[in-house]
C-alpha atoms as a PDB file:
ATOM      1  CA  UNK A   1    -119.302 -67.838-162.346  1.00  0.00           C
ATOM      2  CA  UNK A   2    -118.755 -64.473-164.398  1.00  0.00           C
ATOM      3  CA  UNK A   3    -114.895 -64.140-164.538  1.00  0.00           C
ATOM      4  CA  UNK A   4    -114.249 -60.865-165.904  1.00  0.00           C
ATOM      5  CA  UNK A   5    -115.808 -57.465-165.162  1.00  0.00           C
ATOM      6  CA  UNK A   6    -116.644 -54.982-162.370  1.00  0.00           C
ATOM      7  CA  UNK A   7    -119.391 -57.491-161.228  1.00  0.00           C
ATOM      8  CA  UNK A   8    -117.339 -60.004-159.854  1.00  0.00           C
ATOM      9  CA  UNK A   9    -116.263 -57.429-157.493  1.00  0.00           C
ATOM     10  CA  UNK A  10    -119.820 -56.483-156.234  1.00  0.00           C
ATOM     11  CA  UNK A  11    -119.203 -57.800-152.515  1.00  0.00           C
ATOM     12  CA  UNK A  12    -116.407 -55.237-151.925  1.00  0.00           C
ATOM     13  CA  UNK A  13    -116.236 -52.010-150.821  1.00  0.00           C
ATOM     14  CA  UNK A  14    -116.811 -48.631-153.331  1.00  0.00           C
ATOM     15  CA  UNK A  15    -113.932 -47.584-152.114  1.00  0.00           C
ATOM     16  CA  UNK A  16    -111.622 -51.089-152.713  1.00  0.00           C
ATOM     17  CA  UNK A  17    -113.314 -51.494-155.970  1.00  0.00           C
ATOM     18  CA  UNK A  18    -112.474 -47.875-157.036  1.00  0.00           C
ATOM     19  CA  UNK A  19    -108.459 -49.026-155.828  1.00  0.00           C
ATOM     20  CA  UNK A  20    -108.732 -52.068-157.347  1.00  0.00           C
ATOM     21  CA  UNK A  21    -106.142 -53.976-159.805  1.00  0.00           C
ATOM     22  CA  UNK A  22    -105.858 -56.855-161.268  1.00  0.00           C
ATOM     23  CA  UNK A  23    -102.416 -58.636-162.435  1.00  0.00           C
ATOM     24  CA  UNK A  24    -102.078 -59.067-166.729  1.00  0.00           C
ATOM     25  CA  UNK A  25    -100.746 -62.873-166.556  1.00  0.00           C
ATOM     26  CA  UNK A  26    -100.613 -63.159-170.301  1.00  0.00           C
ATOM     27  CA  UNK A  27     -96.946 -63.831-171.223  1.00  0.00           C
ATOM     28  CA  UNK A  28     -95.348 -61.456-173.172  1.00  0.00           C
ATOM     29  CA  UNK A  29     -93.089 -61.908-176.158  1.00  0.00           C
ATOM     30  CA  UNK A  30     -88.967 -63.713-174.892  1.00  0.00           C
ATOM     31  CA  UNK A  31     -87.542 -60.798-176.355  1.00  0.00           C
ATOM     32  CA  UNK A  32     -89.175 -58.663-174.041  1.00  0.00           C
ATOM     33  CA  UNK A  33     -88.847 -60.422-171.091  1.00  0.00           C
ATOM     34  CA  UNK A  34     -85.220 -60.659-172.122  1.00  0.00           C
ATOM     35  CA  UNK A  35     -84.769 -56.709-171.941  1.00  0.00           C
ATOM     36  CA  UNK A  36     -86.921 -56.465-168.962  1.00  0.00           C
ATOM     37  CA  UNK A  37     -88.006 -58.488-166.215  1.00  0.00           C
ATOM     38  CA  UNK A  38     -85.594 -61.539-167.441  1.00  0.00           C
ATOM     39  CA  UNK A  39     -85.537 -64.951-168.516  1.00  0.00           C
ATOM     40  CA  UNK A  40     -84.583 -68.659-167.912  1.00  0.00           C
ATOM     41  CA  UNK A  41     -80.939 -68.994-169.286  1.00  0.00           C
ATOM     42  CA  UNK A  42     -82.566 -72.494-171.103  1.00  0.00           C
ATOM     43  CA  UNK A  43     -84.937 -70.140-172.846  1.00  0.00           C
ATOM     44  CA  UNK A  44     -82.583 -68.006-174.868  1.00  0.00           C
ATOM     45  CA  UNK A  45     -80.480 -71.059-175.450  1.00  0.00           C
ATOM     46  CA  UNK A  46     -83.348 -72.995-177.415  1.00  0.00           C
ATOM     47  CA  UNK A  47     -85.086 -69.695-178.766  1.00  0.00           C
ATOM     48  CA  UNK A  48     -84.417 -68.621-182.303  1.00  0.00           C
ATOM     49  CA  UNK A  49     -81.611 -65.910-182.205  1.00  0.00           C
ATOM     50  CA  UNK A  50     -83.317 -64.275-185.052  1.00  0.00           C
ATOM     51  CA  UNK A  51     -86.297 -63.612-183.178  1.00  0.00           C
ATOM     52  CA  UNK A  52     -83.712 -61.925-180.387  1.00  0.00           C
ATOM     53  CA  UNK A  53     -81.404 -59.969-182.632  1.00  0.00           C
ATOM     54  CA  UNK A  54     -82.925 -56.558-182.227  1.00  0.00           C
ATOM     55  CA  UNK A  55     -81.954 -56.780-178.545  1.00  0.00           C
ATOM     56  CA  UNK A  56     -79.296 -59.249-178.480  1.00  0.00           C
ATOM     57  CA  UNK A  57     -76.128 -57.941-177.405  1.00  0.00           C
ATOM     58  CA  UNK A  58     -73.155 -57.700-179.867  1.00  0.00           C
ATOM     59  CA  UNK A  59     -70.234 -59.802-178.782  1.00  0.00           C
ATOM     60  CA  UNK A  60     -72.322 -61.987-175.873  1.00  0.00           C
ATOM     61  CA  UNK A  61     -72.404 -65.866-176.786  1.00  0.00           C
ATOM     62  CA  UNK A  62     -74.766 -67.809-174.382  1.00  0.00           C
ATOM     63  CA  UNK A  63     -74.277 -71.409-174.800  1.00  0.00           C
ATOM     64  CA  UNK A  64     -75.497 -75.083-173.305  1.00  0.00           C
ATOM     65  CA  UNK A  65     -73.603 -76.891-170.520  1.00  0.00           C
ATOM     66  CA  UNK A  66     -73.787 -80.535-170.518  1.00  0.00           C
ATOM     67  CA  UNK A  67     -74.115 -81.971-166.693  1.00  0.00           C
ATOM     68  CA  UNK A  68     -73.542 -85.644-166.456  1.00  0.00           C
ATOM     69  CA  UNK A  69     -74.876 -87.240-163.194  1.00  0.00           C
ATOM     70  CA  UNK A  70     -72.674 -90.151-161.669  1.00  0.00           C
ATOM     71  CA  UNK A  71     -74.519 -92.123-159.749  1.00  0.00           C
ATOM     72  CA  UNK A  72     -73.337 -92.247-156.193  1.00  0.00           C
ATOM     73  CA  UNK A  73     -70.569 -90.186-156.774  1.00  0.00           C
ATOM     74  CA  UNK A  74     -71.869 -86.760-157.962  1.00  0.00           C
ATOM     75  CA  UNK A  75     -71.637 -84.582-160.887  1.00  0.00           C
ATOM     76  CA  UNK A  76     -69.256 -84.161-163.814  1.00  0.00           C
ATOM     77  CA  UNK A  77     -69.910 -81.249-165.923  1.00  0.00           C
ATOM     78  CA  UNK A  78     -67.767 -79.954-169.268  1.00  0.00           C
ATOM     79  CA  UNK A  79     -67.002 -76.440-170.191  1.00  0.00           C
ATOM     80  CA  UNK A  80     -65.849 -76.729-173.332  1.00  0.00           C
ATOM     81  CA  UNK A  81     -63.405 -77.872-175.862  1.00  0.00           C
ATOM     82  CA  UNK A  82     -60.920 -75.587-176.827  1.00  0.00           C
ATOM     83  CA  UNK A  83     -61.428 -75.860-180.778  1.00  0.00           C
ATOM     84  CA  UNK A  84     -64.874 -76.605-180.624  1.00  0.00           C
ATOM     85  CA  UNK A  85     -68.235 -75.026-180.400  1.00  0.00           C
ATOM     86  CA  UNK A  86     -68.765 -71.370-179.675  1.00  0.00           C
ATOM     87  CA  UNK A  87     -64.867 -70.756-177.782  1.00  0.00           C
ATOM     88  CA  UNK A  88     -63.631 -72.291-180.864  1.00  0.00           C
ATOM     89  CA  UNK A  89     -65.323 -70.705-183.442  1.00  0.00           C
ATOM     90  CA  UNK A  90     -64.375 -67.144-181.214  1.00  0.00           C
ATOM     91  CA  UNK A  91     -60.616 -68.573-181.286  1.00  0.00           C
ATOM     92  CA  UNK A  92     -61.055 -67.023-177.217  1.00  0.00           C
ATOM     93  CA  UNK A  93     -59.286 -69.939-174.852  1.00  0.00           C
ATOM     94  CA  UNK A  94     -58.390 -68.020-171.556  1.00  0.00           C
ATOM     95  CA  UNK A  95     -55.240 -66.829-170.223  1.00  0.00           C
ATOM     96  CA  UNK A  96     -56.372 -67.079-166.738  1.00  0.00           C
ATOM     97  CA  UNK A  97     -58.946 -69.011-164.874  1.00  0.00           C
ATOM     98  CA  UNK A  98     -60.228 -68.349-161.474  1.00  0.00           C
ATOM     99  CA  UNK A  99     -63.303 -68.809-159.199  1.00  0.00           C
ATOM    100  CA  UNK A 100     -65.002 -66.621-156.871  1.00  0.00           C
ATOM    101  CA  UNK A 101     -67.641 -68.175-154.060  1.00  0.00           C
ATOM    102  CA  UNK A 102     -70.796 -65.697-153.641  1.00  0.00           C
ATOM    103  CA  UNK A 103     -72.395 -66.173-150.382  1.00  0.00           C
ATOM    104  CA  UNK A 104     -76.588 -65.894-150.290  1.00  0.00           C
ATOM    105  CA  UNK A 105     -78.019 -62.573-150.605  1.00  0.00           C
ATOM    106  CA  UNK A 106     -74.740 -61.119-151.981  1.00  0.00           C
ATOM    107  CA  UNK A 107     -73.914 -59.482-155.397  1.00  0.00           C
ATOM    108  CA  UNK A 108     -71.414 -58.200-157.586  1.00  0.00           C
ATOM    109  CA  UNK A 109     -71.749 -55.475-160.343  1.00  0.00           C
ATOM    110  CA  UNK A 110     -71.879 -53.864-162.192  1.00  0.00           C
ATOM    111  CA  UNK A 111     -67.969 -54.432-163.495  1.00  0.00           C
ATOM    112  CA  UNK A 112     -66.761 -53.442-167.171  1.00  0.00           C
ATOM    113  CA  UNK A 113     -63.919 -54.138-169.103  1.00  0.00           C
ATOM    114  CA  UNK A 114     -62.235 -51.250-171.647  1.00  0.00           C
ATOM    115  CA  UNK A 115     -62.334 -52.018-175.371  1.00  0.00           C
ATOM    116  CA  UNK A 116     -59.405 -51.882-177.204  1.00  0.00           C
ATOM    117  CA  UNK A 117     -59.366 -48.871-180.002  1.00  0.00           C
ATOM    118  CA  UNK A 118     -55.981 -48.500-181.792  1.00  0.00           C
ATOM    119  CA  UNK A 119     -54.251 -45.052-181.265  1.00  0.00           C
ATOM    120  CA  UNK A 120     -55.975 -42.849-184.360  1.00  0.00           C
ATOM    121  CA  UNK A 121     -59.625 -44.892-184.337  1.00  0.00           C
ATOM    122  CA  UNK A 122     -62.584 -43.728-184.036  1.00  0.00           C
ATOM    123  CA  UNK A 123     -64.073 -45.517-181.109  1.00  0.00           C
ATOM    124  CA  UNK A 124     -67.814 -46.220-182.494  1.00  0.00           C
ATOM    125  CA  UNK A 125     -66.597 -46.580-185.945  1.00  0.00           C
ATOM    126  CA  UNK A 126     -63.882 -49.312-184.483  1.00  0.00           C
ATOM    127  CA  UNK A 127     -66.008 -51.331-182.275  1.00  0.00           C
ATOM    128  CA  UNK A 128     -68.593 -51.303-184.874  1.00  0.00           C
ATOM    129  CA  UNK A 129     -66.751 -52.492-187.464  1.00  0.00           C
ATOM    130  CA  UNK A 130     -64.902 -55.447-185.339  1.00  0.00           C
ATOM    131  CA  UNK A 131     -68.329 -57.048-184.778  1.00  0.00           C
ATOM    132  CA  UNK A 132     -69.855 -56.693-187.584  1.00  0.00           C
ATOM    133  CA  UNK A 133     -67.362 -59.294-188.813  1.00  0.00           C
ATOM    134  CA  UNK A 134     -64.975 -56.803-191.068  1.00  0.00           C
ATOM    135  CA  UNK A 135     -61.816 -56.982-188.622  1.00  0.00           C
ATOM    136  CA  UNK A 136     -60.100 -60.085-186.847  1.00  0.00           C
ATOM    137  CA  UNK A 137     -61.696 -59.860-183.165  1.00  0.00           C
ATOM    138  CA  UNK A 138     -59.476 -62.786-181.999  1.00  0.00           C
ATOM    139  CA  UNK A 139     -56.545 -60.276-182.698  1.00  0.00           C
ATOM    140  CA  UNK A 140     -57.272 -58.270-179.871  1.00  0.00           C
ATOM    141  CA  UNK A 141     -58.049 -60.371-177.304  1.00  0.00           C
ATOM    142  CA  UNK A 142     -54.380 -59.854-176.030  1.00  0.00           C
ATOM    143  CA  UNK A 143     -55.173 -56.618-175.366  1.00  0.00           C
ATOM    144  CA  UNK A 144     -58.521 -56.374-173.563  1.00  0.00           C
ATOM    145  CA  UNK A 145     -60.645 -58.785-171.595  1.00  0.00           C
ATOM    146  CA  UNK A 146     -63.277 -61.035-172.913  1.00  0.00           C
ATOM    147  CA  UNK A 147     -64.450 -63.475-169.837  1.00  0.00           C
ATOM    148  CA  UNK A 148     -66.195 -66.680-169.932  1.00  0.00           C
ATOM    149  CA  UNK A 149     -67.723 -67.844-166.876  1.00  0.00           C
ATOM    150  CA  UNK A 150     -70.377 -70.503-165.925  1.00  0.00           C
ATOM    151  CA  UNK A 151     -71.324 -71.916-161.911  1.00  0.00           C
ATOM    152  CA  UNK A 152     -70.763 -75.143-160.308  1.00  0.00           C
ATOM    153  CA  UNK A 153     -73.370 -73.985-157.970  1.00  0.00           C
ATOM    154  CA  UNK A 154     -76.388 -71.896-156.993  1.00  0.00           C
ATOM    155  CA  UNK A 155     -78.977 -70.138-158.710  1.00  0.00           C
ATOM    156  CA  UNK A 156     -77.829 -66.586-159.845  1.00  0.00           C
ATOM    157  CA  UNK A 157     -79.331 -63.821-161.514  1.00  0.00           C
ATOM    158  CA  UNK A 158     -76.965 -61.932-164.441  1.00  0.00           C
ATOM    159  CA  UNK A 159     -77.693 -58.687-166.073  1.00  0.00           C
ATOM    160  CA  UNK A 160     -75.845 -57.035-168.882  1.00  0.00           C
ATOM    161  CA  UNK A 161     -75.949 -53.631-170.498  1.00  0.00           C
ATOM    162  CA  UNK A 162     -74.062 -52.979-173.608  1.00  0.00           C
ATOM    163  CA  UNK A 163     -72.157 -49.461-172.956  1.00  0.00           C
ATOM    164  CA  UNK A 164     -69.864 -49.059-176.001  1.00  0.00           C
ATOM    165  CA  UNK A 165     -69.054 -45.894-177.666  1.00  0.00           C
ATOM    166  CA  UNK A 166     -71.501 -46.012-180.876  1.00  0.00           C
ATOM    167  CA  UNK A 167     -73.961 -49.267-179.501  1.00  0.00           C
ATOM    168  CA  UNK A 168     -77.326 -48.783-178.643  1.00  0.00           C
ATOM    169  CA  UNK A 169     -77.976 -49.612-174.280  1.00  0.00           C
ATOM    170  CA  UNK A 170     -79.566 -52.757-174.858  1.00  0.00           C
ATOM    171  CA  UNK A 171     -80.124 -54.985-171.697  1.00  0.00           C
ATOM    172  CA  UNK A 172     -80.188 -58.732-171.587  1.00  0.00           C
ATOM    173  CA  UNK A 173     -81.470 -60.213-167.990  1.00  0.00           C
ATOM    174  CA  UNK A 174     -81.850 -63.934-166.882  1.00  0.00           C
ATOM    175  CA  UNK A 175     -81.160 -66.777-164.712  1.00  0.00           C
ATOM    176  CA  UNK A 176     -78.217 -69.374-164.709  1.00  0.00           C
ATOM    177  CA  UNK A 177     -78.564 -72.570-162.272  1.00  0.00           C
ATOM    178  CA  UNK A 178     -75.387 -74.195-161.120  1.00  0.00           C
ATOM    179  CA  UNK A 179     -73.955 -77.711-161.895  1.00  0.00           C
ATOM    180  CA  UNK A 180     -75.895 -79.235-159.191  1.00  0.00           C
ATOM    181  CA  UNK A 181     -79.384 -77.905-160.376  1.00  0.00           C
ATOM    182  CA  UNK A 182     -78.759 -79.986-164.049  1.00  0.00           C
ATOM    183  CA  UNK A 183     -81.217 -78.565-166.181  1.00  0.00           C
ATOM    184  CA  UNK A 184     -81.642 -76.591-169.544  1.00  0.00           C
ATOM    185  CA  UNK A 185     -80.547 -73.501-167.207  1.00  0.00           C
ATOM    186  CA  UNK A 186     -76.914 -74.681-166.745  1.00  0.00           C
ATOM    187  CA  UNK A 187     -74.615 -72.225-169.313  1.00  0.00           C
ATOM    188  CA  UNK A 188     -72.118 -70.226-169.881  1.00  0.00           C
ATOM    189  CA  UNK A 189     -71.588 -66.561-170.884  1.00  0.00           C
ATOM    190  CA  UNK A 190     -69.009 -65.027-173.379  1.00  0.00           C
ATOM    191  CA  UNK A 191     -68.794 -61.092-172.286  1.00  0.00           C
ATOM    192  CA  UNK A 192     -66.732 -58.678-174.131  1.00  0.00           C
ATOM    193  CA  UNK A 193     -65.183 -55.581-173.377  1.00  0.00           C
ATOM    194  CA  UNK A 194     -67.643 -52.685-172.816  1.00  0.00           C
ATOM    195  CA  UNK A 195     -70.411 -54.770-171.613  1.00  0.00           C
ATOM    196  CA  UNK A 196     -71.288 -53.905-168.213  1.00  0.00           C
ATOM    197  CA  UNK A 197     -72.340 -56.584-165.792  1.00  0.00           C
ATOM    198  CA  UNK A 198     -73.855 -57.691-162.627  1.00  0.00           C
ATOM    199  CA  UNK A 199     -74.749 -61.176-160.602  1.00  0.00           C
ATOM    200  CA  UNK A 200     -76.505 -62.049-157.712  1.00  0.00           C
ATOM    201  CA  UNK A 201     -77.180 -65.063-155.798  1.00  0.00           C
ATOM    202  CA  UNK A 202     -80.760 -66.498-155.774  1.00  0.00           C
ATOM    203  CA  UNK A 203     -82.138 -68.149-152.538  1.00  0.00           C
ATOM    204  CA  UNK A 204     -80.429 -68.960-150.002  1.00  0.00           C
ATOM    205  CA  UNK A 205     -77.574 -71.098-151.490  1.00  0.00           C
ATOM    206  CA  UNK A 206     -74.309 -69.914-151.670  1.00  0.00           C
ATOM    207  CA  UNK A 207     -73.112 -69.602-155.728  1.00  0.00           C
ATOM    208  CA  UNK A 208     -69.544 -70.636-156.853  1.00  0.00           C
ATOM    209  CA  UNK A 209     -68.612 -69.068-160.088  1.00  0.00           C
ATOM    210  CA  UNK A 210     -65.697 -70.168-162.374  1.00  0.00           C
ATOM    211  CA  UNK A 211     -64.639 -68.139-164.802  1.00  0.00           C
ATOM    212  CA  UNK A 212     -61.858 -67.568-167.570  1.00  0.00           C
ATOM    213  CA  UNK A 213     -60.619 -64.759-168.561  1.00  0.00           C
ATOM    214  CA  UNK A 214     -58.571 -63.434-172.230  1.00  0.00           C
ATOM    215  CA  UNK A 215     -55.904 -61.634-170.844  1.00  0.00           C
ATOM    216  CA  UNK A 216     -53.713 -61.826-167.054  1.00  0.00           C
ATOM    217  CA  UNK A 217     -55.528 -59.853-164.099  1.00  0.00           C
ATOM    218  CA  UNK A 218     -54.929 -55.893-164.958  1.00  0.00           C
ATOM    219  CA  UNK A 219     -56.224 -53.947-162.541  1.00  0.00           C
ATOM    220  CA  UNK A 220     -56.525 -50.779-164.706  1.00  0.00           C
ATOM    221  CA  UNK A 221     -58.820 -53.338-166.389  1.00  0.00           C
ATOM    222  CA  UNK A 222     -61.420 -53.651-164.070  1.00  0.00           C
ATOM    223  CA  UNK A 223     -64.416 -50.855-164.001  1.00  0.00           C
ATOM    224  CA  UNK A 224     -66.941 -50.577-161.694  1.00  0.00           C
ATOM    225  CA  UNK A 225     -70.429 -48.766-162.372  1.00  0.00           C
ATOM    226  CA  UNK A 226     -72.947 -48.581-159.620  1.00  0.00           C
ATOM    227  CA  UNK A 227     -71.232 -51.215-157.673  1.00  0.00           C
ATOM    228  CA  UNK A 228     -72.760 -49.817-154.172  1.00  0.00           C
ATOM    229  CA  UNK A 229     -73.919 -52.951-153.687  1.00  0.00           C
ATOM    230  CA  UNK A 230     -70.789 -54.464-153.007  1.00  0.00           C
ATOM    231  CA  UNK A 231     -70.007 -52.187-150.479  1.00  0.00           C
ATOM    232  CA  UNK A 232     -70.933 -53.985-146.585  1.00  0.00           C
ATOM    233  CA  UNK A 233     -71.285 -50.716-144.219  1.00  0.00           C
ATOM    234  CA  UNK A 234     -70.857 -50.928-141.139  1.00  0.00           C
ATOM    235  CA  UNK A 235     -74.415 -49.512-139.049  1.00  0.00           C
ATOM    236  CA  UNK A 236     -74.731 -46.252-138.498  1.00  0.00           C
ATOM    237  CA  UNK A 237     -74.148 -46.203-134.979  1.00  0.00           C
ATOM    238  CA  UNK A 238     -70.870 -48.419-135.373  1.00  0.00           C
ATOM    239  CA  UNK A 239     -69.879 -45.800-137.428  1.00  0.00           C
ATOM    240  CA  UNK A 240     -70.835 -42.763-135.027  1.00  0.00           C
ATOM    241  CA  UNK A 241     -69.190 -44.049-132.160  1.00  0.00           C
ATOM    242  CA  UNK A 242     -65.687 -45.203-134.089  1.00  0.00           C
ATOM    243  CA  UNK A 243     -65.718 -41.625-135.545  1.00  0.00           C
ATOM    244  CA  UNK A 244     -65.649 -40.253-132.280  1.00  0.00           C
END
């Protein structure tokens, strides 16, 4: 059987043929799929992060979750160690930790944090400088938020744009499963100030989300771009007849 070509297609309609496509199932490169249609979280984590660096995202830190399965009893799954691995080597332990339960078919995003920039700075030349390794990040960290977050549950979808003063837009999409999907897909997410970002659930599972976070809540802290999504409206016609 001839696999390829316009013959294959000889039983169909001039008209069909003359619409037809076909889909291109040849993979294309992780860096790609990273800035585009995303990723498995497992795939970034075991990829060479020189191979990603021209779209990595300054400041993010993905990293490997460990989930331990006890027999008869459940899960037990570690963050991290505070002066270990990539929270210790970012001095970042957080001030606050909370969690947030995401029913199915729900979202949130995109939120942003504001970078600090002394009084005086330039803001591009500031950020810019701070991670390329020249100035003490860790310094700051009292006063802007960083967050670290991972899920006990779910599958989610995360997307984050890089909106700094002086950065290029780069995007970075993929997939985190929760503790109780154990699997190379189970990680967390460092995510500094400036970089926009956005979850939602996967499936029909609801996703529970625990995350830490540098400083105390500040409201004045927390941005919101293109966060419609959020937003449950009531129908139409509710609306019509309690305007009335």
């Amino acid at each position: 059987m001839k696999k390829s070509g316009k013959d294959i297609w000889r039983g169909l309609q001039p008209a069909a043929v003359a619409a037809l496509s076909t889909r291109d199932y040849r993979a294309p490169a992780l860096a790609k799929r990273l800035a585009g249609g995303g990723v498995e979280a497992g795939q970034i984590v075991s990829a060479n992060r020189r191979s990603l660096v021209a779209i990595w995202i300054p400041g993010v830190e993905i990293f490997a979750r460990a989930i331990h399965v006890q027999r008869q009893r459940g899960l037990f799954g570690e963050l991290a160690r505070r002066d270990e691995g990539v929270l210790g080597s970012l001095k970042f332990w957080p001030k606050q930790w909370a969690t947030a339960r995401m029913f199915a078919n729900t979202a949130k995003g995109f939120h942003v944090h504001p970078p600090f920039v002394p009084e005086g700075e330039d803001p591009a030349k500031w950020l810019r400088r701070r991670l390329s390794g020249r100035a003490n990040v860790a310094s700051n960290y009292e006063a802007e938020q960083w967050d670290v977050m991972f899920f006990v549950q779910g599958r989610v979808e995360m997307i984050l744009r890089d909106v700094r003063e002086g950065f290029r837009s780069r995007i970075m999409h993929f997939f985190i499963d929760g503790d109780n999907h154990r699997g190379p897909n189970n990680v967390a997410v460092v995510i500094p100030p400036g970089v926009a970002h956005a979850v939602r659930v996967e499936g029909s599972e609801d996703a529970i989300m625990v995350y830490g976070t540098s400083t105390n809540f500040e409201p004045a802290f927390e941005g919101r771009i293109a966060s419609d999504v959020e937003s449950a409206l009531l129908p139409e016609s509710w609306r019509s007849f309690l305007a009335e």
